[in-house]
C-alpha atoms as a PDB file:
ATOM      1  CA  UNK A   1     -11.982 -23.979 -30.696  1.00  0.00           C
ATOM      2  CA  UNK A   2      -9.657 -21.358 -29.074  1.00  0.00           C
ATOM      3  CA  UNK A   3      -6.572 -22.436 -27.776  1.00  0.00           C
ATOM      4  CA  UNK A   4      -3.993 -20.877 -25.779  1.00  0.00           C
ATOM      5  CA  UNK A   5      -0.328 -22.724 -24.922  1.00  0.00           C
ATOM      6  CA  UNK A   6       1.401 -21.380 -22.120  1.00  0.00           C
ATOM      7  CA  UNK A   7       5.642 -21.975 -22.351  1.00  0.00           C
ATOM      8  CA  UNK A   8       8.340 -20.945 -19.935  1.00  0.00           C
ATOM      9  CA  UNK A   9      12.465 -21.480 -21.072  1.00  0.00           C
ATOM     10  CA  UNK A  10      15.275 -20.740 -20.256  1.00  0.00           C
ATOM     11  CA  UNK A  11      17.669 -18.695 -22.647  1.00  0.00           C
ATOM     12  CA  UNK A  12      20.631 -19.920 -20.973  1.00  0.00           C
ATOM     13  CA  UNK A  13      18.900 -23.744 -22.452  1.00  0.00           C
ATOM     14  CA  UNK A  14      18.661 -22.524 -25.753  1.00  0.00           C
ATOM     15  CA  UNK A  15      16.828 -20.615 -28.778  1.00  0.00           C
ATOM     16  CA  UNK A  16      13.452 -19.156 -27.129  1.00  0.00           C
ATOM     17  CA  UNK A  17      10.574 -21.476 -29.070  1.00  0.00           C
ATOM     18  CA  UNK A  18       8.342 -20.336 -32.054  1.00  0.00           C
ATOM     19  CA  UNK A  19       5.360 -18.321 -30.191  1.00  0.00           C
ATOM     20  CA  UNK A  20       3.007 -15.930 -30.789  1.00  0.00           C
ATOM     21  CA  UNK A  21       4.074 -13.756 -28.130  1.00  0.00           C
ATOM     22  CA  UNK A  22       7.617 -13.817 -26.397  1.00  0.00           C
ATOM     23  CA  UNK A  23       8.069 -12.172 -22.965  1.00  0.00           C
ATOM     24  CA  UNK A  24      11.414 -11.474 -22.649  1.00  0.00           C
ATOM     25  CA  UNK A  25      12.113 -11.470 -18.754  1.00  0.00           C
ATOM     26  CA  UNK A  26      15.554 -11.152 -18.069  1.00  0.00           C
ATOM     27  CA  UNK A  27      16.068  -7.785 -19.691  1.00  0.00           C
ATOM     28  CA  UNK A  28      13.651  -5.684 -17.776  1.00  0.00           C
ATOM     29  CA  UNK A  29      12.438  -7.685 -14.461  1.00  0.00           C
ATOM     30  CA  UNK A  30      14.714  -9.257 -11.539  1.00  0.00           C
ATOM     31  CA  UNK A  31      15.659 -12.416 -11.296  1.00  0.00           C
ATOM     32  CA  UNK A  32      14.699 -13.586  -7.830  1.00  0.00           C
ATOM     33  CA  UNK A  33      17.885 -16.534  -8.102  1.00  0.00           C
ATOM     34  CA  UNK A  34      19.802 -12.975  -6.913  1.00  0.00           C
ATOM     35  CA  UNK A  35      18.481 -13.982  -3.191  1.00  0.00           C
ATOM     36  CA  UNK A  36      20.446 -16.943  -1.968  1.00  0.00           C
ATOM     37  CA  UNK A  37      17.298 -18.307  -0.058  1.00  0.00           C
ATOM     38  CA  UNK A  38      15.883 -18.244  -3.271  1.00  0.00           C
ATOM     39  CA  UNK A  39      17.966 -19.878  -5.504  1.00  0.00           C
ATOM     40  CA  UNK A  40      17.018 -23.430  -4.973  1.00  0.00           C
ATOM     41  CA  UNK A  41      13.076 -22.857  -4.899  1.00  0.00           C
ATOM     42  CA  UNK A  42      11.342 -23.137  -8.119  1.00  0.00           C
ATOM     43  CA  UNK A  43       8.062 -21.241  -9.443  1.00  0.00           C
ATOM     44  CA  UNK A  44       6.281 -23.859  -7.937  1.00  0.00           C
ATOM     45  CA  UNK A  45       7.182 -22.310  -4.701  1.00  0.00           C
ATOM     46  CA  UNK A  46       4.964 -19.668  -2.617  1.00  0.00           C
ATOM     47  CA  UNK A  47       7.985 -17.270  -1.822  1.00  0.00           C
ATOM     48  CA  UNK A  48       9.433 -17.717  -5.562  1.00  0.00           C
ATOM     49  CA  UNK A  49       5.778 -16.392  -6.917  1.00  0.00           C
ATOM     50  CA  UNK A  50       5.525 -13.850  -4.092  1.00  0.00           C
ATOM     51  CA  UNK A  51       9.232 -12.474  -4.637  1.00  0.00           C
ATOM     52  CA  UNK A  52       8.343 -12.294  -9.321  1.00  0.00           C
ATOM     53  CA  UNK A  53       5.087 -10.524  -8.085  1.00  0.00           C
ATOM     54  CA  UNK A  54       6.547  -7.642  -6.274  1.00  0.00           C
ATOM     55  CA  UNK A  55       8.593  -7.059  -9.718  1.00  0.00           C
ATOM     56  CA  UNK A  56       8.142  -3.461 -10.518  1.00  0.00           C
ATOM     57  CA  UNK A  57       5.736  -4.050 -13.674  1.00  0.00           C
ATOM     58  CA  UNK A  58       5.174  -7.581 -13.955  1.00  0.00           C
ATOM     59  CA  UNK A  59       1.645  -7.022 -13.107  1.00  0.00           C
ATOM     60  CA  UNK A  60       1.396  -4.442 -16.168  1.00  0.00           C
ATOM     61  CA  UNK A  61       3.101  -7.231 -18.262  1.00  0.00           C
ATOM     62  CA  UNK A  62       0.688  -9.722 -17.291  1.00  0.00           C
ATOM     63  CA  UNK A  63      -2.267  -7.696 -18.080  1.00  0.00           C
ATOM     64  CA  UNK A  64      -0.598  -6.221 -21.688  1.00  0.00           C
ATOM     65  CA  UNK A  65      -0.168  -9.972 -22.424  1.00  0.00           C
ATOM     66  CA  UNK A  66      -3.854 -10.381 -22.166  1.00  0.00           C
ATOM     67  CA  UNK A  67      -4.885  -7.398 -24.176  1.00  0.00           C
ATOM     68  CA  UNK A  68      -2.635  -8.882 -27.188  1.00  0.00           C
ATOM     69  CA  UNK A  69      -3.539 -12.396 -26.618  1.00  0.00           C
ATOM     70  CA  UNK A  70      -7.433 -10.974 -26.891  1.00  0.00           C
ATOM     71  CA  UNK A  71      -6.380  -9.096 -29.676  1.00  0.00           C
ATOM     72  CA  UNK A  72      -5.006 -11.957 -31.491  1.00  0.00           C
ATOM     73  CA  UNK A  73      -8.001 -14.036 -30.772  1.00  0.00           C
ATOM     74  CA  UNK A  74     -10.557 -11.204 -31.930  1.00  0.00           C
ATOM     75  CA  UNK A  75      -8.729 -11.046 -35.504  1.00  0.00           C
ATOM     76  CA  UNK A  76      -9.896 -12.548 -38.436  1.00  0.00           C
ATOM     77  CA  UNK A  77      -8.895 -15.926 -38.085  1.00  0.00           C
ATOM     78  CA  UNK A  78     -11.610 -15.651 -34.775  1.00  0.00           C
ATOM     79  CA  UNK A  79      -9.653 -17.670 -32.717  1.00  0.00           C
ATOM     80  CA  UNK A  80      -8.791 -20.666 -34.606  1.00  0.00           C
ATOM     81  CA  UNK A  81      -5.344 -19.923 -34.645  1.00  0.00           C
ATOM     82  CA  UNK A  82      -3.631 -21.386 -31.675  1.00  0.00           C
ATOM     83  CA  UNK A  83      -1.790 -18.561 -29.575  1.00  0.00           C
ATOM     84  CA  UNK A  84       1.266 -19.528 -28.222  1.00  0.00           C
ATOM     85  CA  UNK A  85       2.739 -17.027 -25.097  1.00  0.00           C
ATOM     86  CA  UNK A  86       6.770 -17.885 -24.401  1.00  0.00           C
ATOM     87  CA  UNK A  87       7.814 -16.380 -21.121  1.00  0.00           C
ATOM     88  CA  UNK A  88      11.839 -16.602 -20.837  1.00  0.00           C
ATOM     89  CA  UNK A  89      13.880 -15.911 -18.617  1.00  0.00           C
ATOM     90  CA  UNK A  90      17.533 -16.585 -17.698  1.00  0.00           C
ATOM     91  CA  UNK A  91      17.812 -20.569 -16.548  1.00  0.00           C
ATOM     92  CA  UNK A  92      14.071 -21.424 -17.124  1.00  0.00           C
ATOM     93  CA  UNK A  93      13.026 -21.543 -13.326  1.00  0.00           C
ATOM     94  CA  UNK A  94      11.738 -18.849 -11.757  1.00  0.00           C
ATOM     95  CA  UNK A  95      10.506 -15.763 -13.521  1.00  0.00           C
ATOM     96  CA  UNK A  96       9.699 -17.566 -16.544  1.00  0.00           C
ATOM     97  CA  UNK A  97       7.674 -20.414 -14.828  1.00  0.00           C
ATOM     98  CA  UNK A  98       5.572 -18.368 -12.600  1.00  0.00           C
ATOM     99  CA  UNK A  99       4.246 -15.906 -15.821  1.00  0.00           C
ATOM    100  CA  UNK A 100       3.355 -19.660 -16.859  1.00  0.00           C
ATOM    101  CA  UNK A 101       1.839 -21.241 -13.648  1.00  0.00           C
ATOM    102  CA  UNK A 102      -1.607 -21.316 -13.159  1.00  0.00           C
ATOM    103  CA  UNK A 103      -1.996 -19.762  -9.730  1.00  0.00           C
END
């Protein structure tokens, strides 16, 4: 049975957790707490999700974290190794939580 866990933290909360794949957002995507109307609205929010995908390159991201989570699944232990993606970002609420969301 193939299974895929889905994780959003915070680094500012802590070590990121053991995963299979770590997407380190803070480094290379904005932080959408930078817009005071923003700050208090979570991922679970429309204009939080709207403002992470207008990100120059999160949609690239997205779609590279596919390809390696399909590549991980197509190797030899055929996809009965749990994958684990951990998207991080700084406090845990925005960036992070959306890459994890189900939309």
């Amino acid at each position: 049975m193939t299974v895929i866990e889905l994780v959003s933290f915070g680094y500012l909360r802590g070590q990121p957790p053991a995963a299979t794949v770590t997407l380190d957002l803070p480094r290379h995507f904005l932080d959408p707490h930078v817009n005071r109307t923003l700050r208090c609205p979570t991922a679970h929010d429309a204009p939080v999700r709207a403002a992470v995908m207008r990100t120059p390159g999160i949609k690239q991201l997205v779609a590279g974290t596919v390809l390696h989570t399909e590549a991980c699944l197509a190797g030899p232990s055929g996809g009965d190794v749990p994958v684990t993606i951990a998207a991080g970002c700084a406090g845990g609420r925005h960036r992070a939580v959306d890459r994890t969301k189900e939309s």
